[in-house]
Protein backbone atom coordinates (compact mmCIF):
# COMPACT_ATOMS: atom_id res chain seq x y z
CA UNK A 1 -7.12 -22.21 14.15
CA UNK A 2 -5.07 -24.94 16.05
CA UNK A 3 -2.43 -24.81 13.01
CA UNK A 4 -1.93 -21.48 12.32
CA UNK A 5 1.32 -20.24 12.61
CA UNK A 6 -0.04 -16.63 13.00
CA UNK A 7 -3.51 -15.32 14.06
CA UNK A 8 -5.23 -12.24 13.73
CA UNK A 9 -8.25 -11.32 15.13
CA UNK A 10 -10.30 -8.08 14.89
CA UNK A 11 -7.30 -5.92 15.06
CA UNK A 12 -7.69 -2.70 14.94
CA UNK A 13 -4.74 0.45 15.15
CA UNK A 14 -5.41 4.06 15.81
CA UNK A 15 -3.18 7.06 16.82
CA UNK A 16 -3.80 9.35 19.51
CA UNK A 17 -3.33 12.92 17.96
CA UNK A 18 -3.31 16.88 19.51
CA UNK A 19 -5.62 19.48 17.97
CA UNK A 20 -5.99 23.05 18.06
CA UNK A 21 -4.17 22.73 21.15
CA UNK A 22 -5.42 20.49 23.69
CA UNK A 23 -7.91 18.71 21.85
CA UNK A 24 -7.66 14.74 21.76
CA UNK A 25 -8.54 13.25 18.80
CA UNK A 26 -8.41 9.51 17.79
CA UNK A 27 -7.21 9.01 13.83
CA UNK A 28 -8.44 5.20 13.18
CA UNK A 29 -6.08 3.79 10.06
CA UNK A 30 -7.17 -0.30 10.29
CA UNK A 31 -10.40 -1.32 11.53
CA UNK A 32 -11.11 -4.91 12.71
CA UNK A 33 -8.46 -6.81 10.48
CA UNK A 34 -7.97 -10.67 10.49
CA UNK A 35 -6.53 -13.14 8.75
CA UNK A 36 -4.13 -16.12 9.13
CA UNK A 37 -0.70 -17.88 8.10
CA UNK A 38 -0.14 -21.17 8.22
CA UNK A 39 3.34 -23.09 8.09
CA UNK A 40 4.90 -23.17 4.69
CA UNK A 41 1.95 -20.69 3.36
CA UNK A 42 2.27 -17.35 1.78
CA UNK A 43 -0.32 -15.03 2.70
CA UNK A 44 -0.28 -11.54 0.87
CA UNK A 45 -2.36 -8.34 2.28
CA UNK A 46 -3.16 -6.45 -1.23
CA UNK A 47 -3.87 -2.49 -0.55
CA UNK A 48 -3.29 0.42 -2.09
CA UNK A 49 0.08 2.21 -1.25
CA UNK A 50 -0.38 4.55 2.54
CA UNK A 51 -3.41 2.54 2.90
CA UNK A 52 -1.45 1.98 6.67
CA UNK A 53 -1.56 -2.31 5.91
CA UNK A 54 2.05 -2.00 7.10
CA UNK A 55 1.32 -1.25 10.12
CA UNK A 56 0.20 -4.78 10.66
CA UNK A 57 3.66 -5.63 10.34
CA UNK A 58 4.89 -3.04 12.92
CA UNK A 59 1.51 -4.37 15.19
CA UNK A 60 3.18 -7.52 14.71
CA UNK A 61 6.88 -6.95 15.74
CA UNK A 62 5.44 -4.20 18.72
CA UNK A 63 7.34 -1.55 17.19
CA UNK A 64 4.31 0.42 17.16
CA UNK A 65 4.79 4.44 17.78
CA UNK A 66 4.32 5.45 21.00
CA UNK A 67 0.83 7.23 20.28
CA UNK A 68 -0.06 3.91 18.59
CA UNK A 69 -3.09 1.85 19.86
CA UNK A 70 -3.72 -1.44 19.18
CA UNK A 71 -6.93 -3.90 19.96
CA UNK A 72 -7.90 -7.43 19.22
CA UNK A 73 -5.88 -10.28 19.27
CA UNK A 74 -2.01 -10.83 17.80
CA UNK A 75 -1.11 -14.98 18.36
CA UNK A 76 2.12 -16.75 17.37
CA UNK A 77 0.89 -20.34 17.76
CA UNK A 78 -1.71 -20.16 19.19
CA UNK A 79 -0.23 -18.01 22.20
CA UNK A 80 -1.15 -14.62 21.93
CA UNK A 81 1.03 -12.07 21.94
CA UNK A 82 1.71 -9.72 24.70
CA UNK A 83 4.10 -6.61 23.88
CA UNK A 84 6.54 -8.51 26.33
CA UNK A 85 6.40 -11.62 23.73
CA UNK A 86 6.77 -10.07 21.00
CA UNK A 87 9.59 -8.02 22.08
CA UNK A 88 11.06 -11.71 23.35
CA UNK A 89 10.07 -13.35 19.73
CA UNK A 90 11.34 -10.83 17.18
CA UNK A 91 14.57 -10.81 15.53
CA UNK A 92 14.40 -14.53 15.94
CA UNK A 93 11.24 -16.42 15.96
CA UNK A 94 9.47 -13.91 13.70
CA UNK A 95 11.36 -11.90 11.28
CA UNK A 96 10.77 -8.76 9.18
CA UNK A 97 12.11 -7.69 5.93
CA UNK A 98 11.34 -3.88 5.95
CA UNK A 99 10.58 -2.14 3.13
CA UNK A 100 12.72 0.73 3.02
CA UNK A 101 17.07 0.19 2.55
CA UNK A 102 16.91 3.18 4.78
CA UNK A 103 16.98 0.47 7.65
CA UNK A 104 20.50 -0.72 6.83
CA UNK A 105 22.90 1.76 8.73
CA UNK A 106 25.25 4.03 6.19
CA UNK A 107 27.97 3.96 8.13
CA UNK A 108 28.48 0.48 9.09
CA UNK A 109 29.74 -2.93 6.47
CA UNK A 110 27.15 -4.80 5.51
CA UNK A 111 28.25 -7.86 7.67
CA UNK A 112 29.10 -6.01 10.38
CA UNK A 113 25.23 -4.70 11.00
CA UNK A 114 23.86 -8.56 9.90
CA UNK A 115 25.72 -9.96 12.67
CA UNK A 116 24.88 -7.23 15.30
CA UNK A 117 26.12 -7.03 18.75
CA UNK A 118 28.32 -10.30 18.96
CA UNK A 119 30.79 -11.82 21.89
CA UNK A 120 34.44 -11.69 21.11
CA UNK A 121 34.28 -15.30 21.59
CA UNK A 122 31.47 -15.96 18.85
CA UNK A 123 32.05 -13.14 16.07
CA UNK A 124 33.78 -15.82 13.97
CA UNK A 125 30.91 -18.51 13.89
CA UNK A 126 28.18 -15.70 13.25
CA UNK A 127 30.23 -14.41 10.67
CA UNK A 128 30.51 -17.73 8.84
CA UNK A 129 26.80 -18.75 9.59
CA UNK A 130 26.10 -14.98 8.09
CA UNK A 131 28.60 -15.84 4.92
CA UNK A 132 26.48 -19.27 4.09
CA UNK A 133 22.92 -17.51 4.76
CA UNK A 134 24.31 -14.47 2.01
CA UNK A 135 26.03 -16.89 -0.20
CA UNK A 136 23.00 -18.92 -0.09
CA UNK A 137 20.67 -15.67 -1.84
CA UNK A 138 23.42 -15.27 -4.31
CA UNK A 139 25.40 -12.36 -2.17
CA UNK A 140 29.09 -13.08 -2.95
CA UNK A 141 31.86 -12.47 -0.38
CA UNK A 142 32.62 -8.89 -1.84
CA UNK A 143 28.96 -7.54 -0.49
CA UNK A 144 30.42 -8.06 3.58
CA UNK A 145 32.82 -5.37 3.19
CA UNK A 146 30.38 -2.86 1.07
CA UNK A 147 28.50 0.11 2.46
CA UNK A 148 25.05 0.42 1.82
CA UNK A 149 25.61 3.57 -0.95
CA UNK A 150 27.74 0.96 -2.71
CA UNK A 151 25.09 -1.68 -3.19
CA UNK A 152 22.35 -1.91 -5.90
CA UNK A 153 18.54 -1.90 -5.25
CA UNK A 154 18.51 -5.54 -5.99
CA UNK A 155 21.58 -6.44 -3.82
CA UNK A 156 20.01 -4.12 -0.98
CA UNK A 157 16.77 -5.94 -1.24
CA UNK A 158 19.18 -9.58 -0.57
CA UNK A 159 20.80 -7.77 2.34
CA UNK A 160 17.73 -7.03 4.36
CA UNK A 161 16.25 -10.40 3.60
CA UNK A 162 19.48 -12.77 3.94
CA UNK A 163 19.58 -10.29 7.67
CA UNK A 164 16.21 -11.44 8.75
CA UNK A 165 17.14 -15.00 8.33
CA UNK A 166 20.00 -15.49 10.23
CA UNK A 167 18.15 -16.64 13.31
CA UNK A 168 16.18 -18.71 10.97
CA UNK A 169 12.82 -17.20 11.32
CA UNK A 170 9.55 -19.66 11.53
CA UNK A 171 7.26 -16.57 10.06
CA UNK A 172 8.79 -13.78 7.89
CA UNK A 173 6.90 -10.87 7.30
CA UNK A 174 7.82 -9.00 4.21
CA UNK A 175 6.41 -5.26 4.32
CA UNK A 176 6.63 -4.28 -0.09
CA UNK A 177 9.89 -5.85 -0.96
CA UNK A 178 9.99 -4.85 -4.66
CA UNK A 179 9.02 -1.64 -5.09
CA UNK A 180 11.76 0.64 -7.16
CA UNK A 181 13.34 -3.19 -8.51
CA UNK A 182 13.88 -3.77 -11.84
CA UNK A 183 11.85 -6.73 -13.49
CA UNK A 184 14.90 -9.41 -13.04
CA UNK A 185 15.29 -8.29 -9.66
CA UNK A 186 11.54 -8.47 -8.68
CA UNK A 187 10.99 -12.07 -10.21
CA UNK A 188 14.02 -13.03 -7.82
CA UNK A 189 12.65 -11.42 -4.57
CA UNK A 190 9.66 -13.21 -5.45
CA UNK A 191 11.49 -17.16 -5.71
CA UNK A 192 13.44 -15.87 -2.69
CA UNK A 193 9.93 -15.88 -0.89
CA UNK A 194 8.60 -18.69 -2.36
CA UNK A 195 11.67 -20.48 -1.27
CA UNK A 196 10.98 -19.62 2.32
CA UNK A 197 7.68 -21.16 2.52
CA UNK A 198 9.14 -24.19 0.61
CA UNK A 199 11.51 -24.28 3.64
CA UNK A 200 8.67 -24.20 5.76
CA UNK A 201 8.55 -20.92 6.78
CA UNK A 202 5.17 -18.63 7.01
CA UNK A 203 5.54 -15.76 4.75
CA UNK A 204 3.15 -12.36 5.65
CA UNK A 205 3.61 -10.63 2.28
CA UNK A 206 2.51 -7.06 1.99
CA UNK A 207 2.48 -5.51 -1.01
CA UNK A 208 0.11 -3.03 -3.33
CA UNK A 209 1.79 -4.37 -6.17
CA UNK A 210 -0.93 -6.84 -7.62
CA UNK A 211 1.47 -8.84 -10.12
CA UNK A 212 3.88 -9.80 -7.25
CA UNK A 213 0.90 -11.15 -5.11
CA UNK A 214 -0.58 -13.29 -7.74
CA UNK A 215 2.66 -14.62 -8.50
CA UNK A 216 3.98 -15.09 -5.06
CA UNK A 217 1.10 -16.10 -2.32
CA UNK A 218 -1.02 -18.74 -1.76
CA UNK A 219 -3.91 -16.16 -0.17
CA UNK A 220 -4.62 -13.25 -1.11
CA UNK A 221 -6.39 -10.62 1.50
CA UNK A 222 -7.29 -7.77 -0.50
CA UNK A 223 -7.11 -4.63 2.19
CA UNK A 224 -9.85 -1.52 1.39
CA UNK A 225 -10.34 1.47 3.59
CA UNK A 226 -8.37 -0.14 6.67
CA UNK A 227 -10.73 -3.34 6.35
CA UNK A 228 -9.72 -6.89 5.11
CA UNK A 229 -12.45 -7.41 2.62
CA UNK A 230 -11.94 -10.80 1.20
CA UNK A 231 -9.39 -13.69 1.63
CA UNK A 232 -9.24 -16.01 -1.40
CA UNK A 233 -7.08 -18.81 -2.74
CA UNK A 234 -4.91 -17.07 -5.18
CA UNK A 235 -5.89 -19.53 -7.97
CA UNK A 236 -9.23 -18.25 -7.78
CA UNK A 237 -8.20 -14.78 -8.53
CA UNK A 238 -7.70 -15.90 -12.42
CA UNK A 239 -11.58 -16.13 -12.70
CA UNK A 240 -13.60 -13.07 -11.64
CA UNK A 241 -16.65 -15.67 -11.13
CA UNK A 242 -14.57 -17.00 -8.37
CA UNK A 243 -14.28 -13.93 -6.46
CA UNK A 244 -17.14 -12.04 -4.05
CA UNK A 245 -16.53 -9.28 -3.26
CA UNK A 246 -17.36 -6.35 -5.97
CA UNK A 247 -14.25 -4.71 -5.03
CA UNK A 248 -12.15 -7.25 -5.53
CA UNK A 249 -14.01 -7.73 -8.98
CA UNK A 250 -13.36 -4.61 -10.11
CA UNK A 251 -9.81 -5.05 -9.30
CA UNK A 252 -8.78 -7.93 -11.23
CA UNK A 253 -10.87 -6.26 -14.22
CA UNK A 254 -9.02 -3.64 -14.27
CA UNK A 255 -5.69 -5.40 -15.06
CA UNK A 256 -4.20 -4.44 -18.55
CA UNK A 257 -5.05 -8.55 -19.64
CA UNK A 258 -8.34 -7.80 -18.58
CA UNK A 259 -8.81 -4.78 -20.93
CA UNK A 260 -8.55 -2.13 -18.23
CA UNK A 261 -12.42 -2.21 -17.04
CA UNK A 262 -12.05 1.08 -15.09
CA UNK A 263 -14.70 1.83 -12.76
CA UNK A 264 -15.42 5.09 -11.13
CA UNK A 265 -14.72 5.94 -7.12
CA UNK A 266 -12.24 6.25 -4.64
CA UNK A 267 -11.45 4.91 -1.53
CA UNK A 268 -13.26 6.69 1.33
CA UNK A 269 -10.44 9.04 3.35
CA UNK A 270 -12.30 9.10 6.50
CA UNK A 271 -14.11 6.55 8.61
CA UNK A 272 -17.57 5.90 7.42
CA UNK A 273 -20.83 4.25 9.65
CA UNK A 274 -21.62 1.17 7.24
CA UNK A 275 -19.69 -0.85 4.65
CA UNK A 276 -16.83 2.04 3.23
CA UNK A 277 -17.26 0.48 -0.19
CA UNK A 278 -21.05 1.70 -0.17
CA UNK A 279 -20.32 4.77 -2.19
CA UNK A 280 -19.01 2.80 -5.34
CA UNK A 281 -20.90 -0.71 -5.05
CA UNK A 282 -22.86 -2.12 -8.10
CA UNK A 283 -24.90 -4.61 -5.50
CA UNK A 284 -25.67 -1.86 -2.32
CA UNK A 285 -28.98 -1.99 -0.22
CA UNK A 286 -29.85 0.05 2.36
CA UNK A 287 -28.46 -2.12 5.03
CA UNK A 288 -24.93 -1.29 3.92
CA UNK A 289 -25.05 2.90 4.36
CA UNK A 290 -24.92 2.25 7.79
CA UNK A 291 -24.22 -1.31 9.02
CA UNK A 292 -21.06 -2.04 8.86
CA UNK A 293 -20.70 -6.19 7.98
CA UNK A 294 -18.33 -8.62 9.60
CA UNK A 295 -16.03 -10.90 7.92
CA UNK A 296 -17.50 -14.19 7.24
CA UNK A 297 -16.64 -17.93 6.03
CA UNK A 298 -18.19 -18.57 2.94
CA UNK A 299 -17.14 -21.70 1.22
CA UNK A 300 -13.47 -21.25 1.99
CA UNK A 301 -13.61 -17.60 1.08
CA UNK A 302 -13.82 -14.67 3.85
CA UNK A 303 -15.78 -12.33 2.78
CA UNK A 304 -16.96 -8.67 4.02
CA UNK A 305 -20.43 -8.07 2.21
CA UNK A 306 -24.30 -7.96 2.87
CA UNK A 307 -25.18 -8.69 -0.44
CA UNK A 308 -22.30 -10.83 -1.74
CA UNK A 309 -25.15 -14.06 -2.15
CA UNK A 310 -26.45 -11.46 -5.01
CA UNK A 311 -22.95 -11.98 -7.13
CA UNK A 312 -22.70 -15.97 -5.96
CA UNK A 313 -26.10 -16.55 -7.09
């Protein structure tokens, strides 16, 4: 759309891999994915953890692996996104908080590696504009002259995100920020985002951590099998009778406050012909085993389902 901030259209990713010997083979990890942010929007991508829906982010950035492939369509306002562009974009018009502390280097103070590669002439200014960004996510001074081994998960977590925003992003994307945080420090990485999108900012959260997205986003694109399989307002995720797809049913039942409604299955490990939740669908015809269905507008809701008129009805 016109006013999205970020667009993306039938992407797939796949890795070229070697074996027994010379033997090309093509390992598919996300299949036709698409969804949108908007300015000031938080859009989370729920899946479950190696599911590969952070390699969207990577997709995103073009830090792809070498043996990485990627179709469909990647736009930034409307402009789409050439590896060229996005190598031009990131680091300042879009932005990502990683989700591993192993990105901040050991070796080096924290405000040395925010600030990067400065001139002589201009380390002062980016070293107060990098003192009000990390004052301004409660780091105090002391953190600019730590090591990474000397900060806590929770201060670590500020580090990489207070970094991202010193060129004052227009779209973050956070790939799992809270994972190994403790609850105080989770429920402020989650204001933190909120904030950003207050500022104005769009936020790409992905997470497998279905607490943080219902408390965080605005969307919610629930991720199955390397397919986006519904995109719903996140409001509508507190009534089941709100939501289509029988996946994303079964997913919300299954929260403790919704008395743990467990039902039986796993996601598919291998690419399948027709719709990969076939194997474990209450509402499957025959069109499903082998037809795979596209992602469709329904009422505000995108939705990935033959049959989902059966549960609407």
């Amino acid at each position: 759309m016109e006013n999205d901030l970020l667009t993306v259209q039938n992407v797939s990713i796949s890795f070229t891999q070697y074996v027994q010997g010379l033997k090309q083979h093509e390992l598919k990890v996300i299949s036709d994915l698409s969804l949108s942010v908007k300015e000031g929007e938080v859009v989370a991508i729920l899946g479950s953890s190696g599911s590969g829906k952070s390699l969207l982010a990577h997709a995103i950035l073009g830090i792809l692996p070498e043996n990485g492939n990627c179709d469909g369509t990647i736009a930034f306002k409307g402009d789409v996104l050439t590896q060229e562009k996005k190598e031009e974009l990131r680091g300042k018009h879009i932005c990502l908080i990683p989700q591993s502390v192993n990105f901040l280097d050991p070796l080096m103070k924290v405000s040395e590696q925010a600030i990067g590669d400065v001139k002589k002439e201009d380390r002062e200014k980016a070293l107060e504009h990098q003192r009000e960004v990390f004052a301004k996510y409660g780091l105090g001074e002391e953190v600019d002259d730590m090591y990474p081994f000397e900060l806590s998960g929770g201060m670590a977590r500020k580090v990489l995100l207070s970094t991202a925003l010193l060129t004052d992003p227009e779209l973050v994307v956070a790939d799992e920020p809270t994972p190994g945080l403790d609850e105080a420090s989770v429920k402020e990485t989650i204001n933190d985002i909120k904030r950003l999108s207050d500022e104005g900012k769009g936020v790409l959260l992905i997470t497998h951590e279905i607490d943080v997205a219902l408390k965080t986003a605005d969307r919610i694109a629930i991720f199955y099998s390397g397919y986006v399989i519904e995109i719903n307002k996140t409001e509508n995720f507190n009534d089941v009778d709100k939501l289509l797809h029988p996946y994303t049913k079964s997913l919300i039942e299954a929260l403790p406050k919704n008395g743990f409604k467990l039902t039986e299955g796993v996601q598919p490990l291998e690419v399948v012909n027709g719709c990969p939740y076939f194997e474990n669908c209450p509402i499957r015809s025959d069109i499903c085993q082998d037809n795979i269905p596209d992602l469709i507008n329904h009422d505000g809701v995108m939705i990935r389902c033959h049959n989902y008129k059966k549960e609407v009805d």
